[in-house]
N, C-alpha and C. Protein backbone atom coordinates (compact mmCIF):
# COMPACT_ATOMS: atom_id res chain seq x y z
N UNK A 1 -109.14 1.16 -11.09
CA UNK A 1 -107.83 1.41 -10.53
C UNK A 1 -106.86 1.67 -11.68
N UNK A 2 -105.77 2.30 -11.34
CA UNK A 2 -104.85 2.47 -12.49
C UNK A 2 -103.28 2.04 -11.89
N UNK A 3 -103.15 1.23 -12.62
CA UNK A 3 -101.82 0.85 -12.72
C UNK A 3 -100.48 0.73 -13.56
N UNK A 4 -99.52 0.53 -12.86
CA UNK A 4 -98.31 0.86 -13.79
C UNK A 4 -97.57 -0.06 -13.92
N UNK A 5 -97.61 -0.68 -15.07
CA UNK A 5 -96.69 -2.37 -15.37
C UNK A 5 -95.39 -1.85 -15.43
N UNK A 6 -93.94 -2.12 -14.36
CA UNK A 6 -92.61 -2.09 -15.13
C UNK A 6 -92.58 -3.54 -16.01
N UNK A 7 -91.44 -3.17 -16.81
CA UNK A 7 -91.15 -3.91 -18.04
C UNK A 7 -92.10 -4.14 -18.59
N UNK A 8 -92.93 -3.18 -19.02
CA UNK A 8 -93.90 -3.00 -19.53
C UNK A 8 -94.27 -4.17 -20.78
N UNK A 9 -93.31 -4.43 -21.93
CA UNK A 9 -93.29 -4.77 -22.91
C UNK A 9 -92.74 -6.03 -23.07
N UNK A 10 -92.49 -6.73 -21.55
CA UNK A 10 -92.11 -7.93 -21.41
C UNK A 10 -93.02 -9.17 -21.89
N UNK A 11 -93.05 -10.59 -22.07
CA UNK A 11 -94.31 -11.41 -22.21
C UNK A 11 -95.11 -11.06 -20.75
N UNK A 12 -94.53 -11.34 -19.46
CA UNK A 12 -95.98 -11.45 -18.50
C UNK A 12 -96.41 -10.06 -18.38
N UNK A 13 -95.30 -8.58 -18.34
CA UNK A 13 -96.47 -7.53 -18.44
C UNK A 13 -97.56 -7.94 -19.46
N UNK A 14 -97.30 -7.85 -20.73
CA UNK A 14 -98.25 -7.84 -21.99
C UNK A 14 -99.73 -8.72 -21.67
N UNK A 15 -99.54 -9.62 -20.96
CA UNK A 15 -100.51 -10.94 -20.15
C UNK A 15 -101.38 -10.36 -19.22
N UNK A 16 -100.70 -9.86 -18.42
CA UNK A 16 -100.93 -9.04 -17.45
C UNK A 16 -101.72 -8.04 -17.69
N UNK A 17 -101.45 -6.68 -18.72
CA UNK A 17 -102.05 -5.81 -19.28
C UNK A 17 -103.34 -5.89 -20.15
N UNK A 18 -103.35 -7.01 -20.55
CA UNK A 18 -104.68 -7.64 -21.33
C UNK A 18 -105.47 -7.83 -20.28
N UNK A 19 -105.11 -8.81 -19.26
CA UNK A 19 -106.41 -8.99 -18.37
C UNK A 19 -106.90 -7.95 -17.51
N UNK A 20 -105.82 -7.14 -16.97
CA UNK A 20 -106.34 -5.60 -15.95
C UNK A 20 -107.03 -4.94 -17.12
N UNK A 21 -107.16 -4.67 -18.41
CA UNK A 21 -107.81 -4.14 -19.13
C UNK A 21 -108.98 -4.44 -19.47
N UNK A 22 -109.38 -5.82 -19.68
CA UNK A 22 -110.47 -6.32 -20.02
C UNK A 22 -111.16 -6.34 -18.23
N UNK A 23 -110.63 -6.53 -17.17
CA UNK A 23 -111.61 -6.31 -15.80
C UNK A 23 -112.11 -4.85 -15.88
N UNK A 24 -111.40 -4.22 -17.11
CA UNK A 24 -111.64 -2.14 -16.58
C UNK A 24 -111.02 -1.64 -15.99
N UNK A 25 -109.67 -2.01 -15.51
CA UNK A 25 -108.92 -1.22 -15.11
C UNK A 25 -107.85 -0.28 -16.11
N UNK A 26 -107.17 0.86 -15.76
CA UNK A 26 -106.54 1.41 -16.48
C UNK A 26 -105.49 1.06 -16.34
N UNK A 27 -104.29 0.91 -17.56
CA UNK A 27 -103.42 0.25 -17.40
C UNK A 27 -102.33 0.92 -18.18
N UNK A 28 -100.93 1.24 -17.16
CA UNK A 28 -99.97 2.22 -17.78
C UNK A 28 -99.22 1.47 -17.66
N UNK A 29 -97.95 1.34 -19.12
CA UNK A 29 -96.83 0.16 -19.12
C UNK A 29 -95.37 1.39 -18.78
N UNK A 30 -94.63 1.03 -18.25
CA UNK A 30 -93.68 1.37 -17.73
C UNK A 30 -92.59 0.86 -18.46
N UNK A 31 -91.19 1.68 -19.22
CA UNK A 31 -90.28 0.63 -19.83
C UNK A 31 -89.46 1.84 -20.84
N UNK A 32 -87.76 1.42 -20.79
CA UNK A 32 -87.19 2.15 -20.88
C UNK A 32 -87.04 2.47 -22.83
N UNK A 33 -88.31 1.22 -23.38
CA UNK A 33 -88.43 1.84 -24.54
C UNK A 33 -89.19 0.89 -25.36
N UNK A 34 -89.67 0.77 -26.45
CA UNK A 34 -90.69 0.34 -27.07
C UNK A 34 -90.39 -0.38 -28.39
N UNK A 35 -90.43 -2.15 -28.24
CA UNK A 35 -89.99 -2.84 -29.04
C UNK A 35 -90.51 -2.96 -30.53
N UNK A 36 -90.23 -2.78 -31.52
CA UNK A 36 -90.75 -2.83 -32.39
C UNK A 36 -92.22 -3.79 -33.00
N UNK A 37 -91.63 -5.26 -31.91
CA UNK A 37 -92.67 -5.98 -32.09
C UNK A 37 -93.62 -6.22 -31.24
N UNK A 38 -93.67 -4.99 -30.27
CA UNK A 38 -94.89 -4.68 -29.15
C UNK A 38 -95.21 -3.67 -29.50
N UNK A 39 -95.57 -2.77 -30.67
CA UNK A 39 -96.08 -1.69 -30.89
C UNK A 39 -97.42 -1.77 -31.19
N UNK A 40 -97.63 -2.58 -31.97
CA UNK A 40 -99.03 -2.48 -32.36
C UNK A 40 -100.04 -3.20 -30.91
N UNK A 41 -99.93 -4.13 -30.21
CA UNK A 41 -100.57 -4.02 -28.74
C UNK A 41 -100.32 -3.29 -27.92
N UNK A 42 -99.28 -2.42 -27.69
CA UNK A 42 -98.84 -1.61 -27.19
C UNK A 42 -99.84 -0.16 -26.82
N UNK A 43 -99.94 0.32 -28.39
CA UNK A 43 -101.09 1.19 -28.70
C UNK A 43 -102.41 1.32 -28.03
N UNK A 44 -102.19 0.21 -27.14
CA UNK A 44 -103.59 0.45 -26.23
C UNK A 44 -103.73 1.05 -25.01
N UNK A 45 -102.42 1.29 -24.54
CA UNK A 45 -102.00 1.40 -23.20
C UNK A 45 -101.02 2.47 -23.34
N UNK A 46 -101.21 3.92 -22.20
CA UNK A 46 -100.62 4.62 -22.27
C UNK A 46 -98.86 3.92 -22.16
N UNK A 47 -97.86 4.59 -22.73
CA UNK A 47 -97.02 4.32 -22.07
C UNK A 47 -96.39 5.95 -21.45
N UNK A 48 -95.42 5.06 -20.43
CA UNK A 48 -94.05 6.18 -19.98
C UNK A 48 -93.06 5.50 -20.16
N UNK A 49 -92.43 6.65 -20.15
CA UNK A 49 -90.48 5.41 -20.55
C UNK A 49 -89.61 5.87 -19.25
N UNK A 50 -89.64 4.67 -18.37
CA UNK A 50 -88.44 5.20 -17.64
C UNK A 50 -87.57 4.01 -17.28
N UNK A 51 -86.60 4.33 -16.80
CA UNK A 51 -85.64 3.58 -16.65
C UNK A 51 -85.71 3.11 -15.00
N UNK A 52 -85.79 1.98 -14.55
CA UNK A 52 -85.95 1.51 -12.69
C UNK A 52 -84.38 2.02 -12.66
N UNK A 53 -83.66 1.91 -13.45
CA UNK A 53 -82.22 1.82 -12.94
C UNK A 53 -81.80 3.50 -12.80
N UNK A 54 -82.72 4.76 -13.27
CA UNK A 54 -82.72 6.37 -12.76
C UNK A 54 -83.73 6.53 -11.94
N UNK A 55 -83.41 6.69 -11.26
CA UNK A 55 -84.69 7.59 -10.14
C UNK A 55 -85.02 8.66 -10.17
N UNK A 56 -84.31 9.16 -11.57
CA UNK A 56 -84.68 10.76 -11.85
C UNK A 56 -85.89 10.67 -12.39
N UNK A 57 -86.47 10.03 -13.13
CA UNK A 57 -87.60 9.51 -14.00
C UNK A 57 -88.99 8.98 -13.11
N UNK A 58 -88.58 8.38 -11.82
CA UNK A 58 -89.53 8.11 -11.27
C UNK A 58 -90.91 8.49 -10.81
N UNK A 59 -90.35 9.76 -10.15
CA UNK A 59 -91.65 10.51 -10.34
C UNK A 59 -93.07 10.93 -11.14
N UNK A 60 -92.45 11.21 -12.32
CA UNK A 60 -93.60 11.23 -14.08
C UNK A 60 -93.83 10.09 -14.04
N UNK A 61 -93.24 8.94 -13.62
CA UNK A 61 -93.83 7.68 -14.38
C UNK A 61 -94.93 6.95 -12.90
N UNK A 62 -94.80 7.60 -11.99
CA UNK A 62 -95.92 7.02 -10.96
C UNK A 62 -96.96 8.24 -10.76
N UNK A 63 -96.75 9.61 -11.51
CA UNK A 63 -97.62 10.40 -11.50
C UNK A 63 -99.13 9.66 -11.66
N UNK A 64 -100.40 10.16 -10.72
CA UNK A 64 -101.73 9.84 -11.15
C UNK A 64 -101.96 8.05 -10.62
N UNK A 65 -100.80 7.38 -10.76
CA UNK A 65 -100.92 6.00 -10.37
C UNK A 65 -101.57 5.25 -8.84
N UNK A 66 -102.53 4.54 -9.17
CA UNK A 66 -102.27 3.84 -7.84
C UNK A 66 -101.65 2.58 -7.24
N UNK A 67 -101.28 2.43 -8.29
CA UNK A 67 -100.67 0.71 -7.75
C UNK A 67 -99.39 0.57 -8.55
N UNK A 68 -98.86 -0.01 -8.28
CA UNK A 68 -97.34 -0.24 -8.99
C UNK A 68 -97.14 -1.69 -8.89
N UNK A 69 -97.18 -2.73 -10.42
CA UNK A 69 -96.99 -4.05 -10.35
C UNK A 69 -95.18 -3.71 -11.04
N UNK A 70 -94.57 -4.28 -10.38
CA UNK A 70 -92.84 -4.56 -10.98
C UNK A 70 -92.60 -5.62 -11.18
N UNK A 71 -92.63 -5.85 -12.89
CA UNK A 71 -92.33 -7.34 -13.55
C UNK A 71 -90.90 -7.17 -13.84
């Protein structure tokens, strides 16, 4: 399955994203930008950058997705 973590780069996404990864699932982090000190775990997981608060963005960032977890 593939899924899309908002706040991608939060502590429970990051928790979150480790374990859907290690079951085999694919795992896309969602987040309006990329902390310096989540880059290097980060790197494992596609990201998209969008903002929940534009809905202009929404679309690209649930492209291909099937599930949507919102942390």
């Amino acid at each position: 399955m593939r899924l899309l973590l908002t706040g991608g780069f939060g502590y429970l996404a990051g928790r979150i994203a480790d374990t859907l990864a290690t079951a085999g699932h694919t795992v896309v982090l969602s987040s309006r930008g990329v902390p310096a000190a989540a880059r290097s775990w980060a790197a494992r997981f596609e990201v998209r950058h969008c903002d929940v608060l534009e809905p202009a963005g929404h679309a690209a960032a649930l492209e291909g997705v099937d599930t949507v977890l919102h942390l």
